[in-house]
PDB file of N, CA and C in Angstrom:
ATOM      1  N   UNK A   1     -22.582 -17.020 -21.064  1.00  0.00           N
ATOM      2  CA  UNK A   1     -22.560 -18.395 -21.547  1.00  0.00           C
ATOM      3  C   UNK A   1     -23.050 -18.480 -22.993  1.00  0.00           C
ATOM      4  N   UNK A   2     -24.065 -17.682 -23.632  1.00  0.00           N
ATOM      5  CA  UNK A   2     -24.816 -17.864 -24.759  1.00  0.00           C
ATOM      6  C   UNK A   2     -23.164 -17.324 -25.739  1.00  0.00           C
ATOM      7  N   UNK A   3     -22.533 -16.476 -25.841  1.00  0.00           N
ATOM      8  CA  UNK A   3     -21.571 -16.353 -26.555  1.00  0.00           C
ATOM      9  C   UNK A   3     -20.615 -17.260 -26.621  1.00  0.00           C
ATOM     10  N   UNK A   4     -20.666 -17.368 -25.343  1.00  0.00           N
ATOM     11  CA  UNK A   4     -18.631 -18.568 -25.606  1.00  0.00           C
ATOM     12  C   UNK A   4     -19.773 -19.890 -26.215  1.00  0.00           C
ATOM     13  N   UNK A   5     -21.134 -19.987 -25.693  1.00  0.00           N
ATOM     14  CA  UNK A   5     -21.677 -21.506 -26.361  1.00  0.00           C
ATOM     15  C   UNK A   5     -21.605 -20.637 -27.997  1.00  0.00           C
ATOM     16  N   UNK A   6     -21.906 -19.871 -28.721  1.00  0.00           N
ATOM     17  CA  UNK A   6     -22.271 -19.487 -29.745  1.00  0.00           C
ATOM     18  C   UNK A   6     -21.084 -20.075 -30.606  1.00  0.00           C
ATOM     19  N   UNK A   7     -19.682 -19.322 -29.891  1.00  0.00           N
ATOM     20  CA  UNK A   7     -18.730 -19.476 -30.910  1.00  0.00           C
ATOM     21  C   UNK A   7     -18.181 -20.891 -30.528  1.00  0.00           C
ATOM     22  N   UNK A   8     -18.189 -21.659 -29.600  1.00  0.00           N
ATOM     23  CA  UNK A   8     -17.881 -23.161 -29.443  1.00  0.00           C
ATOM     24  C   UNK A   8     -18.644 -23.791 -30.634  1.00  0.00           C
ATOM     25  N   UNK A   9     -19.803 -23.796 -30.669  1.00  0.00           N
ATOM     26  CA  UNK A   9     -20.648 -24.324 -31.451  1.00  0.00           C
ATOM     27  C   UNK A   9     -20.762 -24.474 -32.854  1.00  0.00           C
ATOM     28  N   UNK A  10     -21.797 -22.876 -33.003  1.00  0.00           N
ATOM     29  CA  UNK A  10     -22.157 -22.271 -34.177  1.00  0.00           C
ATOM     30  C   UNK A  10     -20.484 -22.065 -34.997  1.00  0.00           C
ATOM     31  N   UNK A  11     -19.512 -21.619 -34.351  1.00  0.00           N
ATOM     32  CA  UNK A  11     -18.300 -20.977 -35.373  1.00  0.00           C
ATOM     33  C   UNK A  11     -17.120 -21.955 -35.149  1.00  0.00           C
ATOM     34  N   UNK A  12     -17.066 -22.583 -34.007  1.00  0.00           N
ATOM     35  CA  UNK A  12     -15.994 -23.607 -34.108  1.00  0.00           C
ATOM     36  C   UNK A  12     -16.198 -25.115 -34.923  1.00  0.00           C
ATOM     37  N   UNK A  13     -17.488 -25.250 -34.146  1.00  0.00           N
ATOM     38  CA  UNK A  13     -18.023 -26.611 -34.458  1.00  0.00           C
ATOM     39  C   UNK A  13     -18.373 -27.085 -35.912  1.00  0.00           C
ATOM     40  N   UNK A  14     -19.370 -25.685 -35.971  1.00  0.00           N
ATOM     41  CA  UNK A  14     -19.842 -26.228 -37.526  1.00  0.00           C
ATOM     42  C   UNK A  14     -19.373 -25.641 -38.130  1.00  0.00           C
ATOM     43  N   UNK A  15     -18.517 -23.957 -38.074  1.00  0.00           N
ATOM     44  CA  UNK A  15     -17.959 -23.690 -39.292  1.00  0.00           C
ATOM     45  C   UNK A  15     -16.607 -24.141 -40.047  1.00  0.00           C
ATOM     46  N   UNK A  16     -15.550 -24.441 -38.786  1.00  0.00           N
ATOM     47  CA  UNK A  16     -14.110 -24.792 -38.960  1.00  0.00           C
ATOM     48  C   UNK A  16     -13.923 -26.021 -38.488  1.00  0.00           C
ATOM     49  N   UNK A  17     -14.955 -26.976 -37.679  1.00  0.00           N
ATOM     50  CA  UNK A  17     -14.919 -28.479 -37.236  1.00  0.00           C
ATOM     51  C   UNK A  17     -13.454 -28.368 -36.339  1.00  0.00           C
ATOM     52  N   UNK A  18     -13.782 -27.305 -35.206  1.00  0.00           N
ATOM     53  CA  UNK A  18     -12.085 -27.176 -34.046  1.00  0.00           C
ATOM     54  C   UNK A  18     -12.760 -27.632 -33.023  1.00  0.00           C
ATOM     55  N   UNK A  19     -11.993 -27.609 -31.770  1.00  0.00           N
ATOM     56  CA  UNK A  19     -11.990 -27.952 -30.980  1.00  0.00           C
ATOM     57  C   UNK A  19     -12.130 -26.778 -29.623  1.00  0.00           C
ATOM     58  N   UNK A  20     -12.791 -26.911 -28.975  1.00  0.00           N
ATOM     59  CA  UNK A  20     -12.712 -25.429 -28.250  1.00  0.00           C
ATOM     60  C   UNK A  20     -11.322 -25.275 -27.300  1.00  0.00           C
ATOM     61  N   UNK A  21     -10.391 -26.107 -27.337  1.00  0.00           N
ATOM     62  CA  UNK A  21      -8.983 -26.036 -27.016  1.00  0.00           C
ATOM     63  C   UNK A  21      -8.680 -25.036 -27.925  1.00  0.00           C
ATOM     64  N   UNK A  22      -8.433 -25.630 -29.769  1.00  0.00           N
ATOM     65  CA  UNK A  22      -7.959 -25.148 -30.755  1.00  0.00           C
ATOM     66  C   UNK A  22      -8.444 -23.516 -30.694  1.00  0.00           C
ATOM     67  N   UNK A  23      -9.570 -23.374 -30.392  1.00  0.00           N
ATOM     68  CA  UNK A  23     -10.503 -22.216 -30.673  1.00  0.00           C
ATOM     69  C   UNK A  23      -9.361 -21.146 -30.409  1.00  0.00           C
ATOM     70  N   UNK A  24      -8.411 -21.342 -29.163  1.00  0.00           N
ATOM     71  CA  UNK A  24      -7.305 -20.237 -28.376  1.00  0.00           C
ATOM     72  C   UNK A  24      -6.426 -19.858 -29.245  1.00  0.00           C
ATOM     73  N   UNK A  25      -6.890 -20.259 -30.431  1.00  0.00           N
ATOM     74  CA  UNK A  25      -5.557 -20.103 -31.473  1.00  0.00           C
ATOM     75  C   UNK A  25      -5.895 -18.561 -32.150  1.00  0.00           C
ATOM     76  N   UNK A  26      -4.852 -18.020 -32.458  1.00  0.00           N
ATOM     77  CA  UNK A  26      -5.630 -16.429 -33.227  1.00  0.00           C
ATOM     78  C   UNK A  26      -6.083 -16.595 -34.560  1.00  0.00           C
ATOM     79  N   UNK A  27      -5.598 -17.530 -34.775  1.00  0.00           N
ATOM     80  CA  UNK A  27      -6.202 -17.717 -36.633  1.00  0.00           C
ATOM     81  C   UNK A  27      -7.859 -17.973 -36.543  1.00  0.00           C
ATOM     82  N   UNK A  28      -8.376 -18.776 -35.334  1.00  0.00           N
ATOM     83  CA  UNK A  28      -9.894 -18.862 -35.001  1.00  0.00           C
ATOM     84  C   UNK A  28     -10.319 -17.002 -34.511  1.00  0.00           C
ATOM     85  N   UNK A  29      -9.222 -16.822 -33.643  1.00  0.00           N
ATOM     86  CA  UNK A  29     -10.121 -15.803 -32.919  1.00  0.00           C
ATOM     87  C   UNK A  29     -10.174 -14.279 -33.600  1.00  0.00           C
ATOM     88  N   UNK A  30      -9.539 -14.237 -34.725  1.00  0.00           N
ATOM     89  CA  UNK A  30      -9.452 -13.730 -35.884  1.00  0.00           C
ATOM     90  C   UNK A  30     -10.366 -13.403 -36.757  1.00  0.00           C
ATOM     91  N   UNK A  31     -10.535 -14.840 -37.352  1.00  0.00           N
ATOM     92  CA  UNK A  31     -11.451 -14.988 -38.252  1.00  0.00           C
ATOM     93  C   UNK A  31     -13.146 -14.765 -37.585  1.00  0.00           C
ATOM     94  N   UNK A  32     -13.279 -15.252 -36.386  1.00  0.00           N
ATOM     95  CA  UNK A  32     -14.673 -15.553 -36.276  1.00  0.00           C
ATOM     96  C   UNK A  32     -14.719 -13.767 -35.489  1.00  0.00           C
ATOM     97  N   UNK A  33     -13.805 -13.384 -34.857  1.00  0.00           N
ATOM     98  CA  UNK A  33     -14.181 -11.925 -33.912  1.00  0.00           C
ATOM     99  C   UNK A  33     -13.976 -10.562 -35.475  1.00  0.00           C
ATOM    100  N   UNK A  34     -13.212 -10.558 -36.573  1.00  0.00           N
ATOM    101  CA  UNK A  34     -13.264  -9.829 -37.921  1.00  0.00           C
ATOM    102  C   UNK A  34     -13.729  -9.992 -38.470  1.00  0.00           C
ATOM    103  N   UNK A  35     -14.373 -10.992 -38.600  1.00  0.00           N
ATOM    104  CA  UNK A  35     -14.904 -11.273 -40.031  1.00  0.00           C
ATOM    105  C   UNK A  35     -16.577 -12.093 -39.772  1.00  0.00           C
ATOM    106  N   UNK A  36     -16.532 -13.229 -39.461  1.00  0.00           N
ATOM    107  CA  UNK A  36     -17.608 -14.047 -39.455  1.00  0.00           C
ATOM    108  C   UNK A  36     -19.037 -12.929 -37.914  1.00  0.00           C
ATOM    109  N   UNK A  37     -18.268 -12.688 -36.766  1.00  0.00           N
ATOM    110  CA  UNK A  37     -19.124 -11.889 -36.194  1.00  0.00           C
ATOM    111  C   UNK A  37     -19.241 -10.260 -36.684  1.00  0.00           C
ATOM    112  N   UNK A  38     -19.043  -9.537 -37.241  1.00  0.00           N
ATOM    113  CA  UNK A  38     -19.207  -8.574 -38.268  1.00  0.00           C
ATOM    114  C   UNK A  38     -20.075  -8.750 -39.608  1.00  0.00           C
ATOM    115  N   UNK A  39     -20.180  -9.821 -39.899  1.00  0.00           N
ATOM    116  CA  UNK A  39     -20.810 -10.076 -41.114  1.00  0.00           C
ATOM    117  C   UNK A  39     -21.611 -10.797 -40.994  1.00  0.00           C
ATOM    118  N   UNK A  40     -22.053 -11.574 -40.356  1.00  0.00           N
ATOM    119  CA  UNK A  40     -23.345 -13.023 -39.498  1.00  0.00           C
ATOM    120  C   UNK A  40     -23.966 -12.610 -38.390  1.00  0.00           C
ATOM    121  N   UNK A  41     -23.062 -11.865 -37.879  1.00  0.00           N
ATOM    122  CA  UNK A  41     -24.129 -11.704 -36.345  1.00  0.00           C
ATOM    123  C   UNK A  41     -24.604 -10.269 -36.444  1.00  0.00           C
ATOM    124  N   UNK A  42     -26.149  -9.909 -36.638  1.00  0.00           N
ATOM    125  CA  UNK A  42     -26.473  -9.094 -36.598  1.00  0.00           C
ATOM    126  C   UNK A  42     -27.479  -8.550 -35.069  1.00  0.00           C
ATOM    127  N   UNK A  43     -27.463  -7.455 -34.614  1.00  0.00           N
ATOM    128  CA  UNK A  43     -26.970  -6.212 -35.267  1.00  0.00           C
ATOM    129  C   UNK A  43     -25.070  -5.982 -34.875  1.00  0.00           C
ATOM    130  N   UNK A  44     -23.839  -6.655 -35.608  1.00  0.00           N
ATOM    131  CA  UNK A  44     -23.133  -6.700 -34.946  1.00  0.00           C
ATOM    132  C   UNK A  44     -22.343  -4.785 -34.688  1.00  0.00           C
ATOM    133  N   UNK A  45     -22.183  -4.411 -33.376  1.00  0.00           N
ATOM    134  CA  UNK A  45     -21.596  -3.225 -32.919  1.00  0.00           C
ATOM    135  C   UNK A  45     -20.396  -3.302 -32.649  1.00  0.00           C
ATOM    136  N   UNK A  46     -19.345  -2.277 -32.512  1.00  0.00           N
ATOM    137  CA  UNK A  46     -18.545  -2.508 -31.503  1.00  0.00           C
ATOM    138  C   UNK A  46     -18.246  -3.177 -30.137  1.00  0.00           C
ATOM    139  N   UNK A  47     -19.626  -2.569 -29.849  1.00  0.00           N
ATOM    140  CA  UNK A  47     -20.196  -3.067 -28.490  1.00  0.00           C
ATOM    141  C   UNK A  47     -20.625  -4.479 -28.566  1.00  0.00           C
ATOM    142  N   UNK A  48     -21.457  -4.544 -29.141  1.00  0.00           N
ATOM    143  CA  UNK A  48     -21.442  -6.034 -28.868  1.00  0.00           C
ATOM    144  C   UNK A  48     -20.130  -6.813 -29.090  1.00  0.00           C
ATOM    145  N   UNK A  49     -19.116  -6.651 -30.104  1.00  0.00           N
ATOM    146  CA  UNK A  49     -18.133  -7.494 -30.637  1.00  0.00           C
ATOM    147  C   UNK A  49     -17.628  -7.404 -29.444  1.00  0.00           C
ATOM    148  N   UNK A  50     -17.020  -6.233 -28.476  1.00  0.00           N
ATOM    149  CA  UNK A  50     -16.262  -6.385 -27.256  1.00  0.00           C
ATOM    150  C   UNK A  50     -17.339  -7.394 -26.231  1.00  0.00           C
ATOM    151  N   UNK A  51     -18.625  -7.311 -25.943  1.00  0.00           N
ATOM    152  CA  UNK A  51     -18.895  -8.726 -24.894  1.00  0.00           C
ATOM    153  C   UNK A  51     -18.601  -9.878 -25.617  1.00  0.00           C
ATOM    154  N   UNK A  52     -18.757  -9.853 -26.842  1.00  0.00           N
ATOM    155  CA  UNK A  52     -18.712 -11.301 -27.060  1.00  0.00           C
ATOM    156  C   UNK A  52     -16.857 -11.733 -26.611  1.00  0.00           C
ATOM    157  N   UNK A  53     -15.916 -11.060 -27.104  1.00  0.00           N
ATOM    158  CA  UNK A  53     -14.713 -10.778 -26.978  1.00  0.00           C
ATOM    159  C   UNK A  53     -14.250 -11.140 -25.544  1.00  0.00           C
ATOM    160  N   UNK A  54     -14.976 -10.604 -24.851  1.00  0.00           N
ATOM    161  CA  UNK A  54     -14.991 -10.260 -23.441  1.00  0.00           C
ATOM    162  C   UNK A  54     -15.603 -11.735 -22.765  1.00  0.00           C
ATOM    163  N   UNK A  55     -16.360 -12.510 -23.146  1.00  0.00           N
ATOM    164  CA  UNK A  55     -16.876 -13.380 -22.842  1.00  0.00           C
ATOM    165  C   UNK A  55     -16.269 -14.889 -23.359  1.00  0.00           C
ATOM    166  N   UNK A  56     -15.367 -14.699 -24.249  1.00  0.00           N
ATOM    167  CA  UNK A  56     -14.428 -15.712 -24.814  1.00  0.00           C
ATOM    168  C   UNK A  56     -13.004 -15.716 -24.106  1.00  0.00           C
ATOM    169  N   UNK A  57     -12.675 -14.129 -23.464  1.00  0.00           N
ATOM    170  CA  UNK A  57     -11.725 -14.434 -22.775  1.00  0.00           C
ATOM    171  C   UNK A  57     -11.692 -14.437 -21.240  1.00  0.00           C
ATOM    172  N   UNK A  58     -13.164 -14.292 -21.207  1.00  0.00           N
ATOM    173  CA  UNK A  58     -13.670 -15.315 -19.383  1.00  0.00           C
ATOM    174  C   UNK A  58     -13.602 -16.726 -19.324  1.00  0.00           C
ATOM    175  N   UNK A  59     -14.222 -17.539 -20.887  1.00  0.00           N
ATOM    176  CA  UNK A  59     -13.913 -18.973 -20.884  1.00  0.00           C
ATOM    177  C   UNK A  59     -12.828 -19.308 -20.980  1.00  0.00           C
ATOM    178  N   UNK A  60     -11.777 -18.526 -21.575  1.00  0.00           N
ATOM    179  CA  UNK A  60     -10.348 -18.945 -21.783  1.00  0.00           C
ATOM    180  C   UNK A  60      -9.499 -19.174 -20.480  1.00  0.00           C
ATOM    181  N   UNK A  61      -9.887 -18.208 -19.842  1.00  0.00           N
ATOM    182  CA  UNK A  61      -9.152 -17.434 -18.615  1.00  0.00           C
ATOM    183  C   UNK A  61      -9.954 -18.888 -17.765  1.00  0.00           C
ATOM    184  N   UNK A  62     -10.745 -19.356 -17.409  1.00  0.00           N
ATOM    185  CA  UNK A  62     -11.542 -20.714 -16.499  1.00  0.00           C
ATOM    186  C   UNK A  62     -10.439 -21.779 -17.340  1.00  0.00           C
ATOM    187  N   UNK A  63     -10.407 -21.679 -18.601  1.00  0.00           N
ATOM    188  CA  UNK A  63      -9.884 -23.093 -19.017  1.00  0.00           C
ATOM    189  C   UNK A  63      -8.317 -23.331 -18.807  1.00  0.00           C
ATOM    190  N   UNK A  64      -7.861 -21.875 -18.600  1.00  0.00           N
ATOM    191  CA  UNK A  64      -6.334 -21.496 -17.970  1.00  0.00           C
ATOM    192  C   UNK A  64      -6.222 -22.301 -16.311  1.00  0.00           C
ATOM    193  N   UNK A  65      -7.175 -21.471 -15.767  1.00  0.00           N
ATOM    194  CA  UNK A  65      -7.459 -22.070 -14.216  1.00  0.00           C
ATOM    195  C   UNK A  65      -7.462 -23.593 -13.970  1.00  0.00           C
ATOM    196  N   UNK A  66      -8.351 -24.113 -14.484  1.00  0.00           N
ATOM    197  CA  UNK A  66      -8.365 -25.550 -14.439  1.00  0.00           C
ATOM    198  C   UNK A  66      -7.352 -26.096 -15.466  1.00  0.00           C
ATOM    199  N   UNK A  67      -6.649 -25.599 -15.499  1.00  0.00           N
ATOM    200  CA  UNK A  67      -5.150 -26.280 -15.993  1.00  0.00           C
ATOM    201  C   UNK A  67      -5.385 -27.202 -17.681  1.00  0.00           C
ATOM    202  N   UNK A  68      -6.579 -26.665 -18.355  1.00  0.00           N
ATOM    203  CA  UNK A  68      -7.048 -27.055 -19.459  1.00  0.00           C
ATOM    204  C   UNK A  68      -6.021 -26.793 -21.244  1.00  0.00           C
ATOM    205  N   UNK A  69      -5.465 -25.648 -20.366  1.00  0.00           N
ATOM    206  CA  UNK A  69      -4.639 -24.793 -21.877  1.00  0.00           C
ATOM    207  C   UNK A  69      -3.642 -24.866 -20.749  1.00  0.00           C
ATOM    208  N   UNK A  70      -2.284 -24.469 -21.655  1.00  0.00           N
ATOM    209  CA  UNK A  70      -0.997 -24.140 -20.833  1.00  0.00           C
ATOM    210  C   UNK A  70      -1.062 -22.647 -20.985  1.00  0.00           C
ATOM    211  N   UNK A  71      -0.114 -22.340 -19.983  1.00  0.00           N
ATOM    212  CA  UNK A  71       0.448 -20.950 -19.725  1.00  0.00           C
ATOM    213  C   UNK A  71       0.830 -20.473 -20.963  1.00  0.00           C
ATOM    214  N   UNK A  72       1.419 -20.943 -21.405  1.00  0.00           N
ATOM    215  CA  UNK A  72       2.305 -20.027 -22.998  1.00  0.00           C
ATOM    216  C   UNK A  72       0.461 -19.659 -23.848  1.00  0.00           C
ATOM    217  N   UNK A  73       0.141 -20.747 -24.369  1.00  0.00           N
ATOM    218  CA  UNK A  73      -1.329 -20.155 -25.044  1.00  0.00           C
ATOM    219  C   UNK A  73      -2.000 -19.313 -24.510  1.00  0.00           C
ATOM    220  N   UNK A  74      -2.225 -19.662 -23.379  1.00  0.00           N
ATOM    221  CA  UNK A  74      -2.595 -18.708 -22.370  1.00  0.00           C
ATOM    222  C   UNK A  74      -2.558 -17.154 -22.626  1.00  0.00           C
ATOM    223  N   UNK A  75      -0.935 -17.098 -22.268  1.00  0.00           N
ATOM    224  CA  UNK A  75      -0.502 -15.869 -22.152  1.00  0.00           C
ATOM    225  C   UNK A  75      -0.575 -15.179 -23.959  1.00  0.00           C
ATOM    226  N   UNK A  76      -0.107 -16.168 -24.695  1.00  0.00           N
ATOM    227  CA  UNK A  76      -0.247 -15.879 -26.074  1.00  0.00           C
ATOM    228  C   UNK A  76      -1.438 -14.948 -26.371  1.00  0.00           C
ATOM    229  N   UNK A  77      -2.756 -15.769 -26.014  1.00  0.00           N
ATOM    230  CA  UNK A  77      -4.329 -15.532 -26.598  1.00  0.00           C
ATOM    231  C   UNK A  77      -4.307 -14.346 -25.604  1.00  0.00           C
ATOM    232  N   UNK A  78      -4.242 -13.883 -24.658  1.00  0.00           N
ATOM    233  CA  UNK A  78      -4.115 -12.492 -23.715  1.00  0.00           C
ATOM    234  C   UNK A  78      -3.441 -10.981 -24.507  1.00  0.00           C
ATOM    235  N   UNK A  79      -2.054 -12.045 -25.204  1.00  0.00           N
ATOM    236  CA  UNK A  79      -1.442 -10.831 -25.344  1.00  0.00           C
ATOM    237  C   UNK A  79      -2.260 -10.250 -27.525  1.00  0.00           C
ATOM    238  N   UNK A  80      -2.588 -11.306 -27.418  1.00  0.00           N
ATOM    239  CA  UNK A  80      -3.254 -10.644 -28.881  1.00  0.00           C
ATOM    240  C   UNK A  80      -4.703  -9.990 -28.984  1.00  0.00           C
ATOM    241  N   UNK A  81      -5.579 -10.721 -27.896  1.00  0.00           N
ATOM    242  CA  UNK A  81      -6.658 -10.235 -27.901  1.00  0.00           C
ATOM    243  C   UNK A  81      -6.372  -8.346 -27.353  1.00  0.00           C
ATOM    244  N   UNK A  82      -5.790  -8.416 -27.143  1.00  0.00           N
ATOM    245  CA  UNK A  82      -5.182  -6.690 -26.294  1.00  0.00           C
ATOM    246  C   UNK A  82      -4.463  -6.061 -27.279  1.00  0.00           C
ATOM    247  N   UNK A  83      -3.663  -6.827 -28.129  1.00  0.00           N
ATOM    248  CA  UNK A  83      -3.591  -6.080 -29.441  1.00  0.00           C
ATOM    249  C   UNK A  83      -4.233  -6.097 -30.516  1.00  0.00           C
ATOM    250  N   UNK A  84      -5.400  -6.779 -30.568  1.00  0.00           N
ATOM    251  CA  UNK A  84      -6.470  -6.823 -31.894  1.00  0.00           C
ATOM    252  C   UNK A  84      -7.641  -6.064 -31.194  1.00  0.00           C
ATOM    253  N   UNK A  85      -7.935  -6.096 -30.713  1.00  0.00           N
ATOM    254  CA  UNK A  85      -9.455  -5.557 -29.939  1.00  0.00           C
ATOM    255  C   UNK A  85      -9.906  -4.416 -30.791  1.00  0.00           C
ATOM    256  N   UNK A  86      -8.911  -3.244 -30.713  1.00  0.00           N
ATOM    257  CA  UNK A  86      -9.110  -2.266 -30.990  1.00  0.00           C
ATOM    258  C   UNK A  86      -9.424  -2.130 -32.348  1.00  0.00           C
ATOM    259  N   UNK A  87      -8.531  -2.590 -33.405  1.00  0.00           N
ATOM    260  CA  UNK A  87      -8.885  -3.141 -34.751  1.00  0.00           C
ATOM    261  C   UNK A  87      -9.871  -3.710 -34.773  1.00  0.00           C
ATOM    262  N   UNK A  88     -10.610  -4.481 -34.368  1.00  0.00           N
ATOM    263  CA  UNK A  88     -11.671  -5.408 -34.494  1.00  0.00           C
ATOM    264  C   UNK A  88     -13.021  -4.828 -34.483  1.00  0.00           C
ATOM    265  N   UNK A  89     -12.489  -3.775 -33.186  1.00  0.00           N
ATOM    266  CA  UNK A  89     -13.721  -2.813 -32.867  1.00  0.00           C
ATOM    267  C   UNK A  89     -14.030  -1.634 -34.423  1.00  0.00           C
ATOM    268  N   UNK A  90     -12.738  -0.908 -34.649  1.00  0.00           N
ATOM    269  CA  UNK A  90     -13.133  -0.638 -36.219  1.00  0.00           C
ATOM    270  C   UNK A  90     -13.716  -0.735 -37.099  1.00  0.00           C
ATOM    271  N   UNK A  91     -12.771  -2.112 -38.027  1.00  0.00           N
ATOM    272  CA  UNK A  91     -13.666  -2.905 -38.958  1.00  0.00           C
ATOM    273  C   UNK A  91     -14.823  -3.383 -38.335  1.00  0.00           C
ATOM    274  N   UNK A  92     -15.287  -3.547 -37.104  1.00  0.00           N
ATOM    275  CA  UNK A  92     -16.819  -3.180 -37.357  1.00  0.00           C
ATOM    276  C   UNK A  92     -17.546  -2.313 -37.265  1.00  0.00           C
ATOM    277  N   UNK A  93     -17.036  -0.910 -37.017  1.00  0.00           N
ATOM    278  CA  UNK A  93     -17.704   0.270 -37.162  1.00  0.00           C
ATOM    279  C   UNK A  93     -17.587   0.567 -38.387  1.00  0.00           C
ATOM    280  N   UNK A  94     -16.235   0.473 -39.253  1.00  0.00           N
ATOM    281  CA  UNK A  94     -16.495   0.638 -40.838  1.00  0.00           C
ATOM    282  C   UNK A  94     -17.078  -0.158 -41.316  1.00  0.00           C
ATOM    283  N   UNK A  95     -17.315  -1.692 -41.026  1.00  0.00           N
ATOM    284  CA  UNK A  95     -18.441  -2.319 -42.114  1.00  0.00           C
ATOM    285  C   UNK A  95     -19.989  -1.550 -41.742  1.00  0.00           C
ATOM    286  N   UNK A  96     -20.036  -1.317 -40.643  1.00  0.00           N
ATOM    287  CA  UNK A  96     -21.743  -0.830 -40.835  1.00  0.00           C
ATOM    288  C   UNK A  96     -21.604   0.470 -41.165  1.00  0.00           C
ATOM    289  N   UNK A  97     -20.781   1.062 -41.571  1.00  0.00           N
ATOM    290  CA  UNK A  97     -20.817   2.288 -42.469  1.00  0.00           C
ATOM    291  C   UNK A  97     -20.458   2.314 -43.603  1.00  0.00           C
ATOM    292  N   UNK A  98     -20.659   0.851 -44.022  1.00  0.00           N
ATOM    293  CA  UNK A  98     -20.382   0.711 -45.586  1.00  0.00           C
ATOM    294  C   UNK A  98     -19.315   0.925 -45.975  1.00  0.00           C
ATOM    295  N   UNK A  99     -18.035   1.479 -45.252  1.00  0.00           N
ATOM    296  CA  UNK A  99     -16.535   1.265 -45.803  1.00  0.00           C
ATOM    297  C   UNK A  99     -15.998   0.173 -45.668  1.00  0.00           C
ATOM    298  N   UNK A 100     -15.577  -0.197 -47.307  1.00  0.00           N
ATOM    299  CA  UNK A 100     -14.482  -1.581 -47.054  1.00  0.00           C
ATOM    300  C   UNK A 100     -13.541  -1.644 -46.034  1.00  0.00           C
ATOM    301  N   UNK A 101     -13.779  -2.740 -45.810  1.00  0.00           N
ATOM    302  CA  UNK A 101     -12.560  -2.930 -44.637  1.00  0.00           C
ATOM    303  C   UNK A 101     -11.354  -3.718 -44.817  1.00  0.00           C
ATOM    304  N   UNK A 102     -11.509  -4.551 -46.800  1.00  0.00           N
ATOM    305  CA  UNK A 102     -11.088  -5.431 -47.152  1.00  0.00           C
ATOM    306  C   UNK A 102     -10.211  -5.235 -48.398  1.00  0.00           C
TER     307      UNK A 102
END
């Protein structure tokens, strides 16, 4: 709960003023899982970036269930988080080794 509240909040709310509907969009889950948690959330790891990751697409996956998001976003935000992950996990092993990632 402390993550999906983190990025509802702290990265939707006050940084981009979205909506935690909007949040399912990849341009949010992008920016805040590459960039803003890599560079703000310390000590950020691989490891940690995958629970938090992991914990945004448990709230997604409840807001699917209760019929909150449609199927297409749904399936959309599924099929990218499974193709970004791995990248994501990277650039944050190269930022804490001091290689640009940019």
């Amino acid at each position: 709960m402390n993550h999906v509240a983190f990025y509802l909040t702290i990265y939707l709310n006050d940084h981009n003023y979205a909506s935690a509907k909007e949040g399912i969009e990849y341009n949010y889950l992008a920016d805040f899982l590459d960039y803003f948690f890599i560079r703000k959330c310390f000590p950020s790891t691989p490891g940690s970036l995958r629970s938090m990751a992991s914990s945004i697409k448990k709230f997604y996956t409840f807001m699917y269930e209760k019929k909150l998001i449609e199927k297409k976003e749904y399936d959309d935000f599924r099929f990218y988080m499974k193709e970004s992950i791995d990248t994501w996990c990277k650039d944050c092993k190269n930022h804490n080794e001091g290689i640009s990632i940019y």
